[in-house]
PDB file of N, CA and C in Angstrom:
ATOM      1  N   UNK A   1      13.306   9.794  21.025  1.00  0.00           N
ATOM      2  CA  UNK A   1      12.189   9.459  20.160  1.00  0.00           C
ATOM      3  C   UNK A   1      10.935   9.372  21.026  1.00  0.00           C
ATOM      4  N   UNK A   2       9.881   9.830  20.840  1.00  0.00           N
ATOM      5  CA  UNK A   2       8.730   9.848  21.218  1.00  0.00           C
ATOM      6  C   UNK A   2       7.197   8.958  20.361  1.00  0.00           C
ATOM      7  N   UNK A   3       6.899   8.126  21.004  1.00  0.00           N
ATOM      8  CA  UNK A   3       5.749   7.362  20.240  1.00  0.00           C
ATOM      9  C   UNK A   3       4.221   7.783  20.971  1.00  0.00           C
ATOM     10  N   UNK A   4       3.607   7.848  20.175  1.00  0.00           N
ATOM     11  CA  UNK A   4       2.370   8.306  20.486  1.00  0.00           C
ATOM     12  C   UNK A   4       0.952   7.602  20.143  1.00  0.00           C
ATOM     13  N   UNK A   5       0.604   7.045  20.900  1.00  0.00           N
ATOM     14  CA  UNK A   5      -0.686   5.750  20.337  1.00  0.00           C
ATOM     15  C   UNK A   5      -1.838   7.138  20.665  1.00  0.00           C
ATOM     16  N   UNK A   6      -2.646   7.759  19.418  1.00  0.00           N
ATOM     17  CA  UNK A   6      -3.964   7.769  19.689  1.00  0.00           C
ATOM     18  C   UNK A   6      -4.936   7.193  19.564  1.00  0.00           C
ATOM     19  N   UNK A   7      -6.207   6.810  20.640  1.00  0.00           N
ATOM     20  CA  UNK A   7      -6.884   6.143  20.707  1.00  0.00           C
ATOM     21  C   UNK A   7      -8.030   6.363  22.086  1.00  0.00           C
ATOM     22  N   UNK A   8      -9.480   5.938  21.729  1.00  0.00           N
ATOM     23  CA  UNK A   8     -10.309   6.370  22.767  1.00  0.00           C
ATOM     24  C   UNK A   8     -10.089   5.014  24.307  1.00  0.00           C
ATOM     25  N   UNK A   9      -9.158   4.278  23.870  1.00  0.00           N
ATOM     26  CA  UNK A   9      -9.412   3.090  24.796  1.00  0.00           C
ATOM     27  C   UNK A   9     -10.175   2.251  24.346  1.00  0.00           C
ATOM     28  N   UNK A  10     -10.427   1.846  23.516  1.00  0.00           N
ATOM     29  CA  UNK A  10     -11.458   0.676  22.765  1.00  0.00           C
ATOM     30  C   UNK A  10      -9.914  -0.533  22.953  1.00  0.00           C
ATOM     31  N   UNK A  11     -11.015  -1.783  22.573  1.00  0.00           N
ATOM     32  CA  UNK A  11      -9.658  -3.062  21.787  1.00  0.00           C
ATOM     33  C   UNK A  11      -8.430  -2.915  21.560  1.00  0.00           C
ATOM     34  N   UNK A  12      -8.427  -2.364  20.015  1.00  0.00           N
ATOM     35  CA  UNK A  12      -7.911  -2.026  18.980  1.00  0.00           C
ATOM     36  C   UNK A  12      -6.653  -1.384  19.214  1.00  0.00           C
ATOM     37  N   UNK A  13      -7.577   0.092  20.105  1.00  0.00           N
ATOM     38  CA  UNK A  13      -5.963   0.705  20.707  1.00  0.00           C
ATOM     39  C   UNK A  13      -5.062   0.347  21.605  1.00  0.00           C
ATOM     40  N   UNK A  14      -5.839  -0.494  22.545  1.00  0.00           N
ATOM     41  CA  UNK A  14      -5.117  -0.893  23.728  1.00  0.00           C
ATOM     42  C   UNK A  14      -3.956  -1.778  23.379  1.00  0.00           C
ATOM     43  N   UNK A  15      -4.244  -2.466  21.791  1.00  0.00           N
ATOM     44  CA  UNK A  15      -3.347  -3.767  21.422  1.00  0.00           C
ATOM     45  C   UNK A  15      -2.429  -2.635  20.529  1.00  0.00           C
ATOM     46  N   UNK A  16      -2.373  -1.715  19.709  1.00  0.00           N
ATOM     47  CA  UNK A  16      -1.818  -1.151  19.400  1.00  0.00           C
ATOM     48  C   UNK A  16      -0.595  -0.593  20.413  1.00  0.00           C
ATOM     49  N   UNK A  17      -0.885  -0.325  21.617  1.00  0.00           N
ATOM     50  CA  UNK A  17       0.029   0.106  22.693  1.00  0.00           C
ATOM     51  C   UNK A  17       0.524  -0.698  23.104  1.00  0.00           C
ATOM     52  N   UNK A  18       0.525  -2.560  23.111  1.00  0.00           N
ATOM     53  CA  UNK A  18       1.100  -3.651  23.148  1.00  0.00           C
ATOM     54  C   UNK A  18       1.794  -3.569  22.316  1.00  0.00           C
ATOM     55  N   UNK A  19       1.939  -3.352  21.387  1.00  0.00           N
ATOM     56  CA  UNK A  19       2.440  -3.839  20.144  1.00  0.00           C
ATOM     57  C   UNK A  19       3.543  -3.029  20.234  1.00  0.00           C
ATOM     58  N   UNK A  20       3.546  -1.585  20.459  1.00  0.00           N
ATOM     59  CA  UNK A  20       4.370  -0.520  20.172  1.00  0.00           C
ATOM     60  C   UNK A  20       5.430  -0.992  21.267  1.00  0.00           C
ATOM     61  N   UNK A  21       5.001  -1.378  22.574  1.00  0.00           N
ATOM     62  CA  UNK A  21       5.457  -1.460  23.689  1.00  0.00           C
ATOM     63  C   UNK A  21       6.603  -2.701  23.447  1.00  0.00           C
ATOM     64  N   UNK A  22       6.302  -3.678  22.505  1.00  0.00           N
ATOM     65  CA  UNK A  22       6.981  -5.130  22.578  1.00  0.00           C
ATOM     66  C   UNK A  22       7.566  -4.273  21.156  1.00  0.00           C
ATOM     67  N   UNK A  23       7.380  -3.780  20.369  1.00  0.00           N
ATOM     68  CA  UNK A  23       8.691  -3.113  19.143  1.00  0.00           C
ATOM     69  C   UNK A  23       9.458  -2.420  19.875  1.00  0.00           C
ATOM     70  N   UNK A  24       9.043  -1.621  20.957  1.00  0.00           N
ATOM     71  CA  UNK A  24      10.417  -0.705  21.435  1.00  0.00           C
ATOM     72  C   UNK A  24      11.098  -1.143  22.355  1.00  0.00           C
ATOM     73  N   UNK A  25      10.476  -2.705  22.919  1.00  0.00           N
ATOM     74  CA  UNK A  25      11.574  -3.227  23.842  1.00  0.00           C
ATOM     75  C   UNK A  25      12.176  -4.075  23.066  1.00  0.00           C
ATOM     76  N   UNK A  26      11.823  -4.602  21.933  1.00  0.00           N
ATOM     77  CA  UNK A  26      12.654  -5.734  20.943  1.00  0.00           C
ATOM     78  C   UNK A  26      13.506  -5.110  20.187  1.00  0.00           C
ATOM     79  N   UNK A  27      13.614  -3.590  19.783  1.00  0.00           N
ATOM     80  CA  UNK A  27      14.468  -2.769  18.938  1.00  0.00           C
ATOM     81  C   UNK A  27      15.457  -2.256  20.053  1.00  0.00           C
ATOM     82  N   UNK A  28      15.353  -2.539  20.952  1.00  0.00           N
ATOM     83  CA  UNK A  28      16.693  -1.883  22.092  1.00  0.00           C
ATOM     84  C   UNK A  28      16.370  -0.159  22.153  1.00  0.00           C
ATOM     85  N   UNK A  29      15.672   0.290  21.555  1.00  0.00           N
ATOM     86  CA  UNK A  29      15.520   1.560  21.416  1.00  0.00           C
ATOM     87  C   UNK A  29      15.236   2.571  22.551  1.00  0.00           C
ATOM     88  N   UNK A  30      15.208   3.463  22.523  1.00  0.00           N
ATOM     89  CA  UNK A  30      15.343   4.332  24.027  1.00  0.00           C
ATOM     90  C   UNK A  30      14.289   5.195  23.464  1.00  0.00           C
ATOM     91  N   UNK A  31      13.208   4.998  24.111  1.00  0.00           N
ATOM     92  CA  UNK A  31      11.929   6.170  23.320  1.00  0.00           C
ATOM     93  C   UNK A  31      10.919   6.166  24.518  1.00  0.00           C
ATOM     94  N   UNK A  32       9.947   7.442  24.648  1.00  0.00           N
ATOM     95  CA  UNK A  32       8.808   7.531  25.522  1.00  0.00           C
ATOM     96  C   UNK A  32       7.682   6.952  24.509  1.00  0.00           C
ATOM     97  N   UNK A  33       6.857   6.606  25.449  1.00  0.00           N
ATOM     98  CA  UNK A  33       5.472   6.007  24.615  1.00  0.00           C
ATOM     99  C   UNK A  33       4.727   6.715  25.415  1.00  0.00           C
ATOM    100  N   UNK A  34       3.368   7.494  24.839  1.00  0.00           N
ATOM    101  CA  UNK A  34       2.074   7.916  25.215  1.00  0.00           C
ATOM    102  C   UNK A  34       0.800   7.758  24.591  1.00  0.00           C
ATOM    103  N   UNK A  35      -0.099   8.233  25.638  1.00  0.00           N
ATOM    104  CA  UNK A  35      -1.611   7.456  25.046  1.00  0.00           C
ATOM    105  C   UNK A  35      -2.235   8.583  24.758  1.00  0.00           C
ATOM    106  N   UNK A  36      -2.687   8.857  24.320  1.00  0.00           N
ATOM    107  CA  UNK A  36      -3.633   9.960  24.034  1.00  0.00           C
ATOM    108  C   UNK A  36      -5.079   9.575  23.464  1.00  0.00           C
ATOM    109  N   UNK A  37      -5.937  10.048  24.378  1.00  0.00           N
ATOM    110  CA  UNK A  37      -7.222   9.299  24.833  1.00  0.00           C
ATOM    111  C   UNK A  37      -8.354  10.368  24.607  1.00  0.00           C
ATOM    112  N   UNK A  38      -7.481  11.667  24.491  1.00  0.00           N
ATOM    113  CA  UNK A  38      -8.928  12.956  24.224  1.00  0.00           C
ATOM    114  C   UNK A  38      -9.023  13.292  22.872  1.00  0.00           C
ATOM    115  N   UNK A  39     -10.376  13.100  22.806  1.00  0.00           N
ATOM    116  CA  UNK A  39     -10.819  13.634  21.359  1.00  0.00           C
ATOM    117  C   UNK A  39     -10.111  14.475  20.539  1.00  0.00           C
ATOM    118  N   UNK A  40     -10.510  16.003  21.876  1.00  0.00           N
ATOM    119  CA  UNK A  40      -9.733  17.047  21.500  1.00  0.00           C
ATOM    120  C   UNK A  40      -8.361  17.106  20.947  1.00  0.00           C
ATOM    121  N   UNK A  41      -7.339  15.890  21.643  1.00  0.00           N
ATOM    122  CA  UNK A  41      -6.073  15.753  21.652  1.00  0.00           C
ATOM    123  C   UNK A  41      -5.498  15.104  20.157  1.00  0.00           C
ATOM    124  N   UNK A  42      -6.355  14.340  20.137  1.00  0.00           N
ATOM    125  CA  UNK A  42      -6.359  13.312  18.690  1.00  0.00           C
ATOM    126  C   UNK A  42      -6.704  14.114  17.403  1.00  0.00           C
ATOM    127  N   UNK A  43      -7.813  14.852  17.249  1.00  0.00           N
ATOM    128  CA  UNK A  43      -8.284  15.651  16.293  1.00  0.00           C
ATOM    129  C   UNK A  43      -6.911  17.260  15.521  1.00  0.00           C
ATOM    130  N   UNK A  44      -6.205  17.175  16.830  1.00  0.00           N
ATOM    131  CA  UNK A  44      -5.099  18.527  16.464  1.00  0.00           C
ATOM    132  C   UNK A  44      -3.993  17.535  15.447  1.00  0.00           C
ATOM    133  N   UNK A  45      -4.247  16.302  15.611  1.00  0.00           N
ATOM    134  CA  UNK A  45      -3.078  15.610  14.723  1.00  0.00           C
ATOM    135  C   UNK A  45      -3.535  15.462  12.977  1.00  0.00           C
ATOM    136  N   UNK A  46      -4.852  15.719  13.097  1.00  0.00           N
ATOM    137  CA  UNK A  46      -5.663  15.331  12.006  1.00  0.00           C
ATOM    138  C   UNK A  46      -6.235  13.929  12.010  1.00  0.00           C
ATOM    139  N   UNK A  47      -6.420  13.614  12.805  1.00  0.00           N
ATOM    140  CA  UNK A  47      -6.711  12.185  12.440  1.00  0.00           C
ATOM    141  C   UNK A  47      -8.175  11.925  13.074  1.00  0.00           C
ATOM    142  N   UNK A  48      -8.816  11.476  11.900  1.00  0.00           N
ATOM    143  CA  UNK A  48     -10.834  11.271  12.164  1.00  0.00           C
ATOM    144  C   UNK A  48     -10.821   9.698  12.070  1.00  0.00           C
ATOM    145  N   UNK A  49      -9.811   8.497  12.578  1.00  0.00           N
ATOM    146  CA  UNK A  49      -9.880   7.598  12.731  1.00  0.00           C
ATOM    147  C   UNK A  49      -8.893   7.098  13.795  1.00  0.00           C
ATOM    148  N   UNK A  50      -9.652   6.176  14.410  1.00  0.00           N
ATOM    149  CA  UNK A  50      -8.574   5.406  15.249  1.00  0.00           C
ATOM    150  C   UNK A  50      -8.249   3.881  15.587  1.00  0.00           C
ATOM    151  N   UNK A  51      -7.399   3.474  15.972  1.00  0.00           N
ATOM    152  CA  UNK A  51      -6.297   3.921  16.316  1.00  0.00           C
ATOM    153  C   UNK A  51      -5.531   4.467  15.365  1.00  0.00           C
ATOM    154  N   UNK A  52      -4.266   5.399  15.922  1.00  0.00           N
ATOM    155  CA  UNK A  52      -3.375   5.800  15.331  1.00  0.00           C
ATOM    156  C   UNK A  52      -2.020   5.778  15.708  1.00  0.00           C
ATOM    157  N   UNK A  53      -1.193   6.000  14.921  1.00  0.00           N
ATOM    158  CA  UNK A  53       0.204   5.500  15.337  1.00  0.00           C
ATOM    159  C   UNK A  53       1.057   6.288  15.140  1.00  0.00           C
ATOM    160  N   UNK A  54       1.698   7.534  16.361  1.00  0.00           N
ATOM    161  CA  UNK A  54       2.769   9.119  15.929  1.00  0.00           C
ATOM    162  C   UNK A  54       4.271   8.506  16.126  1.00  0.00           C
ATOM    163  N   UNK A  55       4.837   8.923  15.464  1.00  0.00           N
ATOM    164  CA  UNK A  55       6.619   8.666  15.627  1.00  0.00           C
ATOM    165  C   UNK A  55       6.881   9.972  15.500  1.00  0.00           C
ATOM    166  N   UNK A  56       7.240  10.157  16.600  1.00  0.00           N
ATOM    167  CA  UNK A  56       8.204  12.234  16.831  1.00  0.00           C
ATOM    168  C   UNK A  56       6.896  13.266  16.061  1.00  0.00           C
ATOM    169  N   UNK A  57       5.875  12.929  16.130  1.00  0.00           N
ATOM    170  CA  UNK A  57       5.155  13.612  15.406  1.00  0.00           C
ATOM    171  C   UNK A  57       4.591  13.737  14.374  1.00  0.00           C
ATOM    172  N   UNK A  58       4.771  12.397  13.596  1.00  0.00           N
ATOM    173  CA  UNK A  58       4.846  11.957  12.207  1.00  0.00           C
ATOM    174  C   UNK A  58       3.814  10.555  12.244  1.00  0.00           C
ATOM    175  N   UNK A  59       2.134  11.081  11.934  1.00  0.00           N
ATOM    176  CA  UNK A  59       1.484  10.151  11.755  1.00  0.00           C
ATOM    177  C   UNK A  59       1.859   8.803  10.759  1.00  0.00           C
ATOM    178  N   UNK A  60       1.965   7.821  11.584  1.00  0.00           N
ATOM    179  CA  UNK A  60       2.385   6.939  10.471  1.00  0.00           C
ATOM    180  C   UNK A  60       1.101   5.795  10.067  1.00  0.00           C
ATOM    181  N   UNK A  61       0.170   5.507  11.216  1.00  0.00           N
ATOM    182  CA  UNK A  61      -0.990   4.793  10.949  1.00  0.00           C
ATOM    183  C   UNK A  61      -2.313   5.268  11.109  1.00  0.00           C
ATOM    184  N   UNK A  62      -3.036   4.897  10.470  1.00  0.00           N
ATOM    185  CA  UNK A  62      -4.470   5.489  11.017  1.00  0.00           C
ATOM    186  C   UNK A  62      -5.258   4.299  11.234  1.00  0.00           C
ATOM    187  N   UNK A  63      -6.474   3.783  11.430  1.00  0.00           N
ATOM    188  CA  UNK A  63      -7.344   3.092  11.468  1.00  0.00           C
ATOM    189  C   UNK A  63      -7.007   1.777  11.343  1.00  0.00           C
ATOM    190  N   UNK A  64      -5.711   1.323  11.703  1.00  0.00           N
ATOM    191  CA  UNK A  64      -5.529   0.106  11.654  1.00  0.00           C
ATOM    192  C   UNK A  64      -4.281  -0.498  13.081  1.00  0.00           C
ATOM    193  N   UNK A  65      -3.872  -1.508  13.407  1.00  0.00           N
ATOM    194  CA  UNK A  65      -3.184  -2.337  14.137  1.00  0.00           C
ATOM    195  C   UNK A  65      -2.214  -2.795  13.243  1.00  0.00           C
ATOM    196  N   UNK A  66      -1.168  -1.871  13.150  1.00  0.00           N
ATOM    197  CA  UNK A  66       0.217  -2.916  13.235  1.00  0.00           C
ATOM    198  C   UNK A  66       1.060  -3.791  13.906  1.00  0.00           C
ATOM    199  N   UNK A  67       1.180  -4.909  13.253  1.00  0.00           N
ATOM    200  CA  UNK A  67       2.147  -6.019  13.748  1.00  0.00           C
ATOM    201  C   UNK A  67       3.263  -5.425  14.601  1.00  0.00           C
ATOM    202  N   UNK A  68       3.775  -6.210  15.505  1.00  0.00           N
ATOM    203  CA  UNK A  68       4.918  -5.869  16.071  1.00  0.00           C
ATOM    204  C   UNK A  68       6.453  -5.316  15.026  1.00  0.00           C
ATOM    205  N   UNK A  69       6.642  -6.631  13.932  1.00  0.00           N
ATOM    206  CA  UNK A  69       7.991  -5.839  13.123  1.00  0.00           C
ATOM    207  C   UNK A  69       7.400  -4.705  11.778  1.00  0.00           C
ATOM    208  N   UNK A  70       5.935  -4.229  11.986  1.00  0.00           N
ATOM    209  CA  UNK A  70       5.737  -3.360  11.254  1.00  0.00           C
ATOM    210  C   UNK A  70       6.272  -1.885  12.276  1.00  0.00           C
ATOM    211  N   UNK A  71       6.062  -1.826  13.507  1.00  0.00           N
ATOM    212  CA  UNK A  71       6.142  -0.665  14.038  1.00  0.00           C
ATOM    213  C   UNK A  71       7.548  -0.643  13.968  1.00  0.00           C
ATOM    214  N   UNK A  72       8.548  -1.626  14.305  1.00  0.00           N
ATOM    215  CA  UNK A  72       9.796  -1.589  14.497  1.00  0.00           C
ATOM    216  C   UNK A  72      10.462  -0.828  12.931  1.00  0.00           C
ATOM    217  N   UNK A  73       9.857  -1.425  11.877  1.00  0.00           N
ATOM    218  CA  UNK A  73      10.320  -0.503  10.388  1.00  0.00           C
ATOM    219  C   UNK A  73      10.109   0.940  10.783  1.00  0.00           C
ATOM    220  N   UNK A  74       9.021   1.766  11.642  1.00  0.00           N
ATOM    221  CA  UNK A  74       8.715   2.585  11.623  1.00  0.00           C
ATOM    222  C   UNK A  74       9.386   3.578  12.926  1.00  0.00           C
ATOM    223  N   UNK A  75      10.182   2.657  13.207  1.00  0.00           N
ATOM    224  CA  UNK A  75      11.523   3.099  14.478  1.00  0.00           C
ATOM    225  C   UNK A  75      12.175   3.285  14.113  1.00  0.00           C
ATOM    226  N   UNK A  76      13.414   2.018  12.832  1.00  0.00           N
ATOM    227  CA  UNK A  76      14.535   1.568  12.571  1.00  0.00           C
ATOM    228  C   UNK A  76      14.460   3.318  11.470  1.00  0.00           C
ATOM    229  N   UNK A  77      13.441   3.763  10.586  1.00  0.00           N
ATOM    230  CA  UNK A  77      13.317   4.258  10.034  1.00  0.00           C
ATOM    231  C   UNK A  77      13.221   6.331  10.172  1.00  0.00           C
ATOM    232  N   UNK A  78      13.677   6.096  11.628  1.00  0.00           N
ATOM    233  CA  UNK A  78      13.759   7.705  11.916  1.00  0.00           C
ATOM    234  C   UNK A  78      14.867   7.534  11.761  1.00  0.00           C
TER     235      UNK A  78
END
């Protein structure tokens, strides 16, 4: 499984990559996490807001910060 925080580095995202980071060590789960920080990089996903939140490729958040057992639904759920 692959997780993917896009985000320019503001607040918002940085806590988003906390968050993801403490769901995938509290779900036992075996997954890579990445940041993706370029415009360019963020815009091929579709997404004109940030932060955002990819599971295997599968935008699941846009413009907002999920809770820690919100991301974990969005693990338990691949």
């Amino acid at each position: 499984m692959k997780i993917q925080i896009l985000g320019t580095g503001c607040p918002k995202c940085k806590r988003l990559y906390e968050n993801a980071a403490v769901a995938i060590k509290e779900s036992g789960i075996t997954c890579e996490i990445e940041k993706i920080e370029k415009i360019e990089e963020i815009t091929e996903f579709g997404v004109m807001m940030t932060p955002a939140l990819v599971v295997d490729g599968d935008v699941k958040t846009v413009g907002k910060v999920p809770d820690v057992e919100a991301i974990k639904k969005y693990l338990m759920t691949k």
